[in-house]
N, C-alpha and C. Protein backbone atom coordinates (compact mmCIF):
# COMPACT_ATOMS: atom_id res chain seq x y z
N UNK A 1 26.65 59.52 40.90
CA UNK A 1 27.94 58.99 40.49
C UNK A 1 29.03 59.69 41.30
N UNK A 2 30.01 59.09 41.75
CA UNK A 2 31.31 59.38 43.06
C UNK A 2 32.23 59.25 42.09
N UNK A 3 33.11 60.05 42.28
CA UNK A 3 34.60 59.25 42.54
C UNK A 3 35.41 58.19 42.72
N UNK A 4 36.43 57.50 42.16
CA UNK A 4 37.55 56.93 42.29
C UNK A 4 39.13 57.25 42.15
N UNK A 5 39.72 56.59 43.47
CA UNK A 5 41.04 56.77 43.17
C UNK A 5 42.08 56.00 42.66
N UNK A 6 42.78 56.55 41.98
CA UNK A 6 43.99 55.20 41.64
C UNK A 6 45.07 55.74 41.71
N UNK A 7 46.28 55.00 42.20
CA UNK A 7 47.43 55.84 42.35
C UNK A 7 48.31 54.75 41.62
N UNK A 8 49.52 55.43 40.99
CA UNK A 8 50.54 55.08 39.96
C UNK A 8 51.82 55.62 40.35
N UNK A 9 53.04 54.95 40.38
CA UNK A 9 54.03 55.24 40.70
C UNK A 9 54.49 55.13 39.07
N UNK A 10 55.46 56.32 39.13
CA UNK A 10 56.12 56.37 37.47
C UNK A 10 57.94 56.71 38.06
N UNK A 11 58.70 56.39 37.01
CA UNK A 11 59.66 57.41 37.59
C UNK A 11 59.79 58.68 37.14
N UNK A 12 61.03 59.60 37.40
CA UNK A 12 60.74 61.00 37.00
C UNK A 12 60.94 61.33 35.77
N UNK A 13 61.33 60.96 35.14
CA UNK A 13 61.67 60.74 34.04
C UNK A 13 61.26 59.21 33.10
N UNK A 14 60.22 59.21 32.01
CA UNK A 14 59.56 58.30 31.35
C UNK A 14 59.93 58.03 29.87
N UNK A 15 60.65 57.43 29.49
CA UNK A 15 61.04 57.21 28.18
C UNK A 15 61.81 58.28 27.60
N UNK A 16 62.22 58.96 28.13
CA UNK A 16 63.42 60.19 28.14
C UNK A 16 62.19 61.56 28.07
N UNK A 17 61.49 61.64 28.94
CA UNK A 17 60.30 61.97 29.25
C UNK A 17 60.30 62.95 30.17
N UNK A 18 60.56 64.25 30.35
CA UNK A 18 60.66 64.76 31.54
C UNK A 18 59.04 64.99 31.94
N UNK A 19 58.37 66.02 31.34
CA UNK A 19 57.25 66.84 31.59
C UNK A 19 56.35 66.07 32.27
N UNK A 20 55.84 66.40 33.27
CA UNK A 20 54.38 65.50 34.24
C UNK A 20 53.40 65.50 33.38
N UNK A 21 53.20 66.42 32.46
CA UNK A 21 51.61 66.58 32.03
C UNK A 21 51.90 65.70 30.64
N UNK A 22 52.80 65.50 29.84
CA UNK A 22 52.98 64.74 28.82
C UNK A 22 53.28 63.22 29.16
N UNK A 23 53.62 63.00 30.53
CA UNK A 23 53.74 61.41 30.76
C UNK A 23 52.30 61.52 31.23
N UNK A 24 51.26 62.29 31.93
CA UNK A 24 50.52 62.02 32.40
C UNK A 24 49.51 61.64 30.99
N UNK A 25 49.21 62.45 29.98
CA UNK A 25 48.82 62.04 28.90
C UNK A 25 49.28 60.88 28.27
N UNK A 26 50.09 60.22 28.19
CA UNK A 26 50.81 59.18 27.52
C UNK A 26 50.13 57.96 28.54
N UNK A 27 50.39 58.02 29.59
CA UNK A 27 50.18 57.35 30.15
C UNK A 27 47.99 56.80 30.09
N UNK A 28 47.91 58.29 30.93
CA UNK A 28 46.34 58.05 30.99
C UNK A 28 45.22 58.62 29.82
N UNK A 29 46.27 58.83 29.02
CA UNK A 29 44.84 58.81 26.88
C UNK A 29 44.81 57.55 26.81
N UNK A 30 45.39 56.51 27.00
CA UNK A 30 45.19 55.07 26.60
C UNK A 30 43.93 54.79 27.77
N UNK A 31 42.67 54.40 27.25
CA UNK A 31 41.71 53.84 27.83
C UNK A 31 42.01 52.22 28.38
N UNK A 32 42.52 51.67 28.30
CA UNK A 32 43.99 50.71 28.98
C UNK A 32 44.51 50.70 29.69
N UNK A 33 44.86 52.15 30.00
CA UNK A 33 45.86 52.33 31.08
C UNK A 33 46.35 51.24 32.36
N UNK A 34 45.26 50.94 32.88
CA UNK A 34 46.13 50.29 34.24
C UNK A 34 46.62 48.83 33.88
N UNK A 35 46.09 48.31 32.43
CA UNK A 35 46.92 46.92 32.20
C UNK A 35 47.79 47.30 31.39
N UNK A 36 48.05 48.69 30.72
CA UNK A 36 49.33 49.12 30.11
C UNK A 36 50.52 49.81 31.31
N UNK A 37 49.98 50.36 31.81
CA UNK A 37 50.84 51.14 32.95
C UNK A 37 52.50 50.07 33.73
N UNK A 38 53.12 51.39 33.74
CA UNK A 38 54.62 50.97 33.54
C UNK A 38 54.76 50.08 35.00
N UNK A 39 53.62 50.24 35.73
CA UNK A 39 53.52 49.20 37.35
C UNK A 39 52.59 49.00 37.56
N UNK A 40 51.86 48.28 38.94
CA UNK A 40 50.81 47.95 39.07
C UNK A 40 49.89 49.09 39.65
N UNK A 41 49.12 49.69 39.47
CA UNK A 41 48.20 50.99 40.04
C UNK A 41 47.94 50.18 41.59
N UNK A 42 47.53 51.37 42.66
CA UNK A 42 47.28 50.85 44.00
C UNK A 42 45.68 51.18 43.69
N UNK A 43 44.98 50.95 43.92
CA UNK A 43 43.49 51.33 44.02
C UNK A 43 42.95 51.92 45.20
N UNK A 44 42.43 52.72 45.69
CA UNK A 44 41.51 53.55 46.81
C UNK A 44 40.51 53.15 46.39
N UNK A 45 40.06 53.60 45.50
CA UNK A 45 38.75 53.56 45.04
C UNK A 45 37.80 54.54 45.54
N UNK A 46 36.56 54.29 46.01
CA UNK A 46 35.58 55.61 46.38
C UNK A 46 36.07 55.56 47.78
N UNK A 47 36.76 55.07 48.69
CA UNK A 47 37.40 55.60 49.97
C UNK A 47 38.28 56.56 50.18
N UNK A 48 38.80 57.26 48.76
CA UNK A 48 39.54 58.05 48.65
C UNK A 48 39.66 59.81 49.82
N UNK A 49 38.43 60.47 49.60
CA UNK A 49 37.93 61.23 50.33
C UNK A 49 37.68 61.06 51.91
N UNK A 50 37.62 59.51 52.32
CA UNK A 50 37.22 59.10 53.71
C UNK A 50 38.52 59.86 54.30
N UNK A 51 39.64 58.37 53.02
CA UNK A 51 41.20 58.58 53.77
C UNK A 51 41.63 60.51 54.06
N UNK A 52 41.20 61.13 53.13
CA UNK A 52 41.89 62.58 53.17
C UNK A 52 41.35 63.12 54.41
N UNK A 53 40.07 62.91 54.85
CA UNK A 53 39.27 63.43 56.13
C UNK A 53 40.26 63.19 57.33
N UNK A 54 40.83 61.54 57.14
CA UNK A 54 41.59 60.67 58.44
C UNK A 54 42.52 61.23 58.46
N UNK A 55 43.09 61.64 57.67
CA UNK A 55 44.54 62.08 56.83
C UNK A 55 44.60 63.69 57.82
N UNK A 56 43.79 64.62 57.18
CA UNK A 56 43.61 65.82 57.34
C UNK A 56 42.51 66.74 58.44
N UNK A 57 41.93 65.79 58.35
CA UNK A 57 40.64 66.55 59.12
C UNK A 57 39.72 67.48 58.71
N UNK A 58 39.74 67.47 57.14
CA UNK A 58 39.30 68.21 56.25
C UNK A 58 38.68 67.42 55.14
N UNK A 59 37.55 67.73 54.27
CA UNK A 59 36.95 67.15 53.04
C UNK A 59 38.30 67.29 51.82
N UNK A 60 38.77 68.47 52.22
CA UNK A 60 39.35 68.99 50.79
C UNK A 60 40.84 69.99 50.91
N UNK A 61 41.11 70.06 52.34
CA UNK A 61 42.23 70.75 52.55
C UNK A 61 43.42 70.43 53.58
N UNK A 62 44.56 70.84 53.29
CA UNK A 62 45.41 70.26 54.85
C UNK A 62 46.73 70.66 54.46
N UNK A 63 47.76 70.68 55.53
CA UNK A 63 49.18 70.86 54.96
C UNK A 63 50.03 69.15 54.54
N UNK A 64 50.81 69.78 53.97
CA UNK A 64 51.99 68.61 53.42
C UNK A 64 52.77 68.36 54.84
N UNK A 65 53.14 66.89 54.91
CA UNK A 65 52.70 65.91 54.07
C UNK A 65 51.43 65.17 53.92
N UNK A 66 50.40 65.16 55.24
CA UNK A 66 49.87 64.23 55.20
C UNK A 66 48.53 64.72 53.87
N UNK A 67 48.36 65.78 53.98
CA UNK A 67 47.44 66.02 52.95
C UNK A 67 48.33 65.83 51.33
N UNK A 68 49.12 65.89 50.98
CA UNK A 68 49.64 64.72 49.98
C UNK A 68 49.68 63.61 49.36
N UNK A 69 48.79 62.87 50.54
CA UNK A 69 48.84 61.50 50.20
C UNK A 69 47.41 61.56 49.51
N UNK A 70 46.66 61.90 49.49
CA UNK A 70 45.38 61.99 48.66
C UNK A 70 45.01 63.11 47.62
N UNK A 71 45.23 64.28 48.56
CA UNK A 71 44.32 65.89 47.37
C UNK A 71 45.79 66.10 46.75
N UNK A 72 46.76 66.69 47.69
CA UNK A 72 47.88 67.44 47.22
C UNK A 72 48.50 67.34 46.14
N UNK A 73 49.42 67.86 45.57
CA UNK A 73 49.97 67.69 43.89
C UNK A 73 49.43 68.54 43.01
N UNK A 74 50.33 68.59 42.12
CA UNK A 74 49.83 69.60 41.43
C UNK A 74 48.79 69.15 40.32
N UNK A 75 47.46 69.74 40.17
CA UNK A 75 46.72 69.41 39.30
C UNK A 75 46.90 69.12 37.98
N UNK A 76 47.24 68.57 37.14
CA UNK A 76 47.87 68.31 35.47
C UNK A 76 46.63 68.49 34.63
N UNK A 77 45.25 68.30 34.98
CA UNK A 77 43.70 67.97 34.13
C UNK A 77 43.10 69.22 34.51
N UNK A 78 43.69 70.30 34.80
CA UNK A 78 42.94 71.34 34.86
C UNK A 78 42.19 72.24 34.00
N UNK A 79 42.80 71.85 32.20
CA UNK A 79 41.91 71.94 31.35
C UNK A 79 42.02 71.04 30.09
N UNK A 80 41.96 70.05 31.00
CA UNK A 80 42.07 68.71 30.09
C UNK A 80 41.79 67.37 30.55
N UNK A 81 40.70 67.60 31.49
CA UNK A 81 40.40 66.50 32.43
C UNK A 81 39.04 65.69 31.38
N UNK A 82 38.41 66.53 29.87
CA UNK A 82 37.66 66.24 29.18
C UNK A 82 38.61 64.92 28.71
N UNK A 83 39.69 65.71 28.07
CA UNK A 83 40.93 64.99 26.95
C UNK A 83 40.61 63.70 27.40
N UNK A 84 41.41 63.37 28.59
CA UNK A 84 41.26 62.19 29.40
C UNK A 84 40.15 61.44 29.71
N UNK A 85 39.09 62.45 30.35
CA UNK A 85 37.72 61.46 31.16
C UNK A 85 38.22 61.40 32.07
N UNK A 86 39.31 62.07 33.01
CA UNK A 86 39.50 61.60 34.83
C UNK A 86 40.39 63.26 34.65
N UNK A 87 40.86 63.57 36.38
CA UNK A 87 41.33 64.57 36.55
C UNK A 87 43.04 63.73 37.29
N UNK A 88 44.10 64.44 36.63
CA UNK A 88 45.41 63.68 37.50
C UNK A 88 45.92 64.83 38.14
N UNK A 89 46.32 64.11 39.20
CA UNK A 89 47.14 65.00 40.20
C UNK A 89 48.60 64.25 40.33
N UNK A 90 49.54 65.14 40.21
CA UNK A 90 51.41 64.66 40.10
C UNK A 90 51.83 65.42 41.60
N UNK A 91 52.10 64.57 41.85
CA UNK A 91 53.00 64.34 43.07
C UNK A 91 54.52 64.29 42.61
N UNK A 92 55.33 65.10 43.08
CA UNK A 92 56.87 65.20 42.37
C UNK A 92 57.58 64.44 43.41
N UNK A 93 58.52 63.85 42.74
CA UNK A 93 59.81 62.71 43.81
C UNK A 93 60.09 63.33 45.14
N UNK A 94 60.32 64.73 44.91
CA UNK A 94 60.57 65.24 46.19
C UNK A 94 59.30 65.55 47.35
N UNK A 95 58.58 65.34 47.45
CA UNK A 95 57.41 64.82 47.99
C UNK A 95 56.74 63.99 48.33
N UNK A 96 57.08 63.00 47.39
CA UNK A 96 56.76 61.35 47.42
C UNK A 96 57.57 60.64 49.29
N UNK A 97 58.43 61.38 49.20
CA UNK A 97 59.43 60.80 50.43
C UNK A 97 59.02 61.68 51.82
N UNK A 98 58.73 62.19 52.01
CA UNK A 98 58.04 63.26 53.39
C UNK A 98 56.74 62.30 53.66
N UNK A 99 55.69 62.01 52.65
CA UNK A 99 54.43 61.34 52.55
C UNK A 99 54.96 59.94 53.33
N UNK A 100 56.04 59.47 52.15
CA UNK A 100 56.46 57.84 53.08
C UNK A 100 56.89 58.12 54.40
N UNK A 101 57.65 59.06 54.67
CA UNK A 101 57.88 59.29 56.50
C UNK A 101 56.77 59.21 57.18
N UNK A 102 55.79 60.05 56.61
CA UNK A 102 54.81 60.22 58.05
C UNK A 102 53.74 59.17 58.13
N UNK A 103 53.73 58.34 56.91
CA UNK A 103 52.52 57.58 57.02
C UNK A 103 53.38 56.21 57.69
N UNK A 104 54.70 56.09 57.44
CA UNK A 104 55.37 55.29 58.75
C UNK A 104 55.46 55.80 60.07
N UNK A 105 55.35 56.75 60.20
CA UNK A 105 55.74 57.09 61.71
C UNK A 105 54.21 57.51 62.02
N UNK A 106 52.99 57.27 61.71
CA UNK A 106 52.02 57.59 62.36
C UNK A 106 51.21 56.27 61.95
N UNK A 107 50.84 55.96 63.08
CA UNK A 107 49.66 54.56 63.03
C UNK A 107 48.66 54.78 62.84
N UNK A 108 47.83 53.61 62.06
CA UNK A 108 46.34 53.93 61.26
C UNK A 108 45.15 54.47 63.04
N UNK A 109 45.52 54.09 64.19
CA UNK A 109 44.63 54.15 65.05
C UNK A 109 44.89 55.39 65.04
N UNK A 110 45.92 56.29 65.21
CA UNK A 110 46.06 57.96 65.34
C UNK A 110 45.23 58.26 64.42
N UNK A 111 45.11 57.94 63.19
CA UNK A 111 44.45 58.78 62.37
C UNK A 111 43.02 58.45 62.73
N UNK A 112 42.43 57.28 62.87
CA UNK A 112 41.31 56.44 63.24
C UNK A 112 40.40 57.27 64.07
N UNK A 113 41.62 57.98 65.17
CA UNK A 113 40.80 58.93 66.09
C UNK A 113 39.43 59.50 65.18
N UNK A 114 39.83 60.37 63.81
CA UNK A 114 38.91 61.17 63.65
C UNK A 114 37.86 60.57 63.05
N UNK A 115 37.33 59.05 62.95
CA UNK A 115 36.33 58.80 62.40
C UNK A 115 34.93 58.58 62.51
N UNK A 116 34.28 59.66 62.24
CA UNK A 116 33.00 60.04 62.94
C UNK A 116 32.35 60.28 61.27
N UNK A 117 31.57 59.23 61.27
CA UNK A 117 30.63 59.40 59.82
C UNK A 117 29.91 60.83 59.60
N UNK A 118 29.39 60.81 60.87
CA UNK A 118 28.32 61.88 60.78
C UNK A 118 28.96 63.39 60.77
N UNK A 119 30.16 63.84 61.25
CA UNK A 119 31.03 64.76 60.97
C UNK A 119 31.70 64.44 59.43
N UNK A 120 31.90 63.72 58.83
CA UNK A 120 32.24 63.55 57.78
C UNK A 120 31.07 63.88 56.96
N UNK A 121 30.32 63.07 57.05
CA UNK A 121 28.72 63.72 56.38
C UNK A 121 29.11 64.76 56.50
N UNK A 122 28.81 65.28 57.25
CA UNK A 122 28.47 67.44 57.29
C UNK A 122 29.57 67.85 56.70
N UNK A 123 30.75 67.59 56.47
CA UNK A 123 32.41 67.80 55.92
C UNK A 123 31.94 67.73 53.97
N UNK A 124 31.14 67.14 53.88
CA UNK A 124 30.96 66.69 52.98
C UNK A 124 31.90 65.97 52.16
N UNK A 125 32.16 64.52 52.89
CA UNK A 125 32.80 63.78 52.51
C UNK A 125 32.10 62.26 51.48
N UNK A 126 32.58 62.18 50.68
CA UNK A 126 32.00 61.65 49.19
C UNK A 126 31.81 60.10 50.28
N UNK A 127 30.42 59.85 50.00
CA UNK A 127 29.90 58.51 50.46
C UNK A 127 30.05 58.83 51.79
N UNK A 128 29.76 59.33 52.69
CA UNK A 128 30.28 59.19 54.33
C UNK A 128 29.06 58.04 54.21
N UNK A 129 27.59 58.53 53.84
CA UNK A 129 26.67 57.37 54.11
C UNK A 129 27.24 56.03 53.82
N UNK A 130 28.33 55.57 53.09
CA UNK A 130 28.67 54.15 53.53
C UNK A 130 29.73 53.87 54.40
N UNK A 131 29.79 54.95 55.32
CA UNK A 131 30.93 54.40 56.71
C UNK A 131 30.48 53.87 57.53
N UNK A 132 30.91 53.02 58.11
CA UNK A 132 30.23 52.43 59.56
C UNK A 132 31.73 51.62 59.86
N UNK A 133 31.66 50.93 61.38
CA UNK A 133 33.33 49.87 62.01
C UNK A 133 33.53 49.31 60.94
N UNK A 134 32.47 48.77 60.45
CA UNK A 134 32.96 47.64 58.89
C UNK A 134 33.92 48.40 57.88
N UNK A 135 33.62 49.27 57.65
CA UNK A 135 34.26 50.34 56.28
C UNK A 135 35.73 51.00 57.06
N UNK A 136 35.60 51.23 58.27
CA UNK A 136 36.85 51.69 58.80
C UNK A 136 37.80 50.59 59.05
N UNK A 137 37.39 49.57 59.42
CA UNK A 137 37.95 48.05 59.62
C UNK A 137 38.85 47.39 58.26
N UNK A 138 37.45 47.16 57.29
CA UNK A 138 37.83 46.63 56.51
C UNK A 138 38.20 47.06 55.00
N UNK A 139 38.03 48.52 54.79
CA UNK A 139 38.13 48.88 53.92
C UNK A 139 39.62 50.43 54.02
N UNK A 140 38.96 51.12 55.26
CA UNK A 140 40.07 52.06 55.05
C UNK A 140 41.35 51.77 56.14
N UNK A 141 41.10 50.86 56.58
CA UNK A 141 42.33 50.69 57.67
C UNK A 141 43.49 49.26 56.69
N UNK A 142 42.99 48.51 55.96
CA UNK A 142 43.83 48.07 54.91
C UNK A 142 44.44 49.00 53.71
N UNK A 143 43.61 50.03 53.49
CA UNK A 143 43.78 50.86 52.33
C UNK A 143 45.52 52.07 52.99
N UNK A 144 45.19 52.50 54.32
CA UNK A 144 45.69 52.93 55.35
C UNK A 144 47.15 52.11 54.60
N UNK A 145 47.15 50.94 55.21
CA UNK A 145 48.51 50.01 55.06
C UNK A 145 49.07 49.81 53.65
N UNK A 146 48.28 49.61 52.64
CA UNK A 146 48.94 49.93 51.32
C UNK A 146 49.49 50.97 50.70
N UNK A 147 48.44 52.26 51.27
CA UNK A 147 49.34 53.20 50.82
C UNK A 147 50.62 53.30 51.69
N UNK A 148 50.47 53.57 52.36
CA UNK A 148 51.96 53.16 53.31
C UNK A 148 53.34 52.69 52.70
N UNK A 149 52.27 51.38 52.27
CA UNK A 149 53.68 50.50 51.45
C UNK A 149 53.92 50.98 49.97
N UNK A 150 53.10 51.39 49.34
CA UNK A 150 53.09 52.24 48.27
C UNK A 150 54.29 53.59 47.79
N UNK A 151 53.61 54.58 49.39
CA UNK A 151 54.53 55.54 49.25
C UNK A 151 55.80 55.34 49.53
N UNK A 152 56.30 53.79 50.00
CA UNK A 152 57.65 53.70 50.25
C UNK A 152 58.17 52.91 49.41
N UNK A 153 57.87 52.58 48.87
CA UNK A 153 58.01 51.97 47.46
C UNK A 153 58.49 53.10 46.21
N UNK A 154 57.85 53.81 46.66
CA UNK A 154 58.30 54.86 45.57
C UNK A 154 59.03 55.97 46.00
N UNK A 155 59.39 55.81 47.00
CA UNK A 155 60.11 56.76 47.62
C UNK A 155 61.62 55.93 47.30
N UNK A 156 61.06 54.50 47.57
CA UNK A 156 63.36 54.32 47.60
C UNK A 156 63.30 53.90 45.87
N UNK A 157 62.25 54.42 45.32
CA UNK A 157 62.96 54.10 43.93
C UNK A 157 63.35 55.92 43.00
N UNK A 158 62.76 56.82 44.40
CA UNK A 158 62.88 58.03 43.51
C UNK A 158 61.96 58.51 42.67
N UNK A 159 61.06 57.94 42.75
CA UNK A 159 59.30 58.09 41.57
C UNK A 159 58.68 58.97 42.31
N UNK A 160 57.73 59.99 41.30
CA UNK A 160 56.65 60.07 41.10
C UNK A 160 55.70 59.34 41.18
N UNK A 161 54.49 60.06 42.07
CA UNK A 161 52.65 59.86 42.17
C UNK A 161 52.14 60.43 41.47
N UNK A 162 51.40 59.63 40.67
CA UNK A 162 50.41 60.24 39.57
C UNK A 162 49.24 59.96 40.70
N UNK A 163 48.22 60.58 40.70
CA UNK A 163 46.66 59.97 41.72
C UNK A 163 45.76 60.43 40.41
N UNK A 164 44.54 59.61 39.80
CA UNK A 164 44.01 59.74 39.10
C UNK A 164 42.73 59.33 39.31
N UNK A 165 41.68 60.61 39.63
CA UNK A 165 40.13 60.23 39.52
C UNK A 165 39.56 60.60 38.89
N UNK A 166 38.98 58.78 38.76
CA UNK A 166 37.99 58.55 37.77
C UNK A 166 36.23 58.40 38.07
N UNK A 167 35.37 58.93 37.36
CA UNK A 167 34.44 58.43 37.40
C UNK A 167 33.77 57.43 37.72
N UNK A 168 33.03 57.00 38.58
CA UNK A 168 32.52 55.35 39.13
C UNK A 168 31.14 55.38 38.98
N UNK A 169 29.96 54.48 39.10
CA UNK A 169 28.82 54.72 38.97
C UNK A 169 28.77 53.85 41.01
């Protein structure tokens, strides 16, 4: 069983709501969530880890911004990822907007450079065994462009990234 990602734009403030970890609960205790959720969730899904590799050049580490757009944020489920059933990571407004710069000013082929399954394998990157042109083509080079439009989306509204993984079979 892998991983999934889902990402949620909130604003910073939720029903006169300041705290990340109490909207993050409000939000993701409802087993509902993404047909209750205050917008539409972007989905990654189990490509999540590919993108952070393309992103970073790393399974699991990198500097801001580009490592932001996937791992970065501050962990909220660090002892309460049971509570839930997924682990959330909050991304604060002021961060949300550095992420939308660079994933505009850098094209999916720059990042593309680094995609080598078999270095990802050894990286230990979640599923590398299902990368091949097809998966970089059609799965993370669209995924590439949504988040894109995602993080700028929430950048000119001033929101918060919730990223929330869940369990997948």
């Amino acid at each position: 069983m892998g991983l999934a990602m889902s990402y949620l734009r909130v604003p910073a403030v939720l029903e006169g709501e300041p705290d990340p970890g109490r909207i993050a609960r409000r939000i993701f205790g409802d087993a509902d969530w993404r047909r209750r959720a205050p917008a539409q969730p972007f989905e990654l899904g189990w490509a999540w880890q590919a993108m952070h590799y393309l992103l970073t050049a790393d399974a699991w580490e990198g500097r801001p911004p580009e490592a932001d757009v996937v791992c970065g944020g501050r962990l909220l489920t660090e002892d309460g990822a049971d509570e839930l059933g997924m682990d959330v990571i909050y991304l604060a407004p002021d961060r949300v907007k550095p992420v939308a710069d660079h994933l505009a000013a850098t094209p999916f082929a720059k990042v593309a450079e680094r995609f080598d399954p078999a270095a990802m394998g050894k990286a230990g990157v979640q599923d590398a065994d299902r990368l091949d042109d097809a998966a970089r083509d059609k799965v993370l080079k669209p995924a590439y462009k949504g988040l894109g439009e995602f993080f700028k989306a929430a950048a000119a509204e001033g929101e918060a990234v919730y990223k929330a993984m869940t369990p997948q079979d």
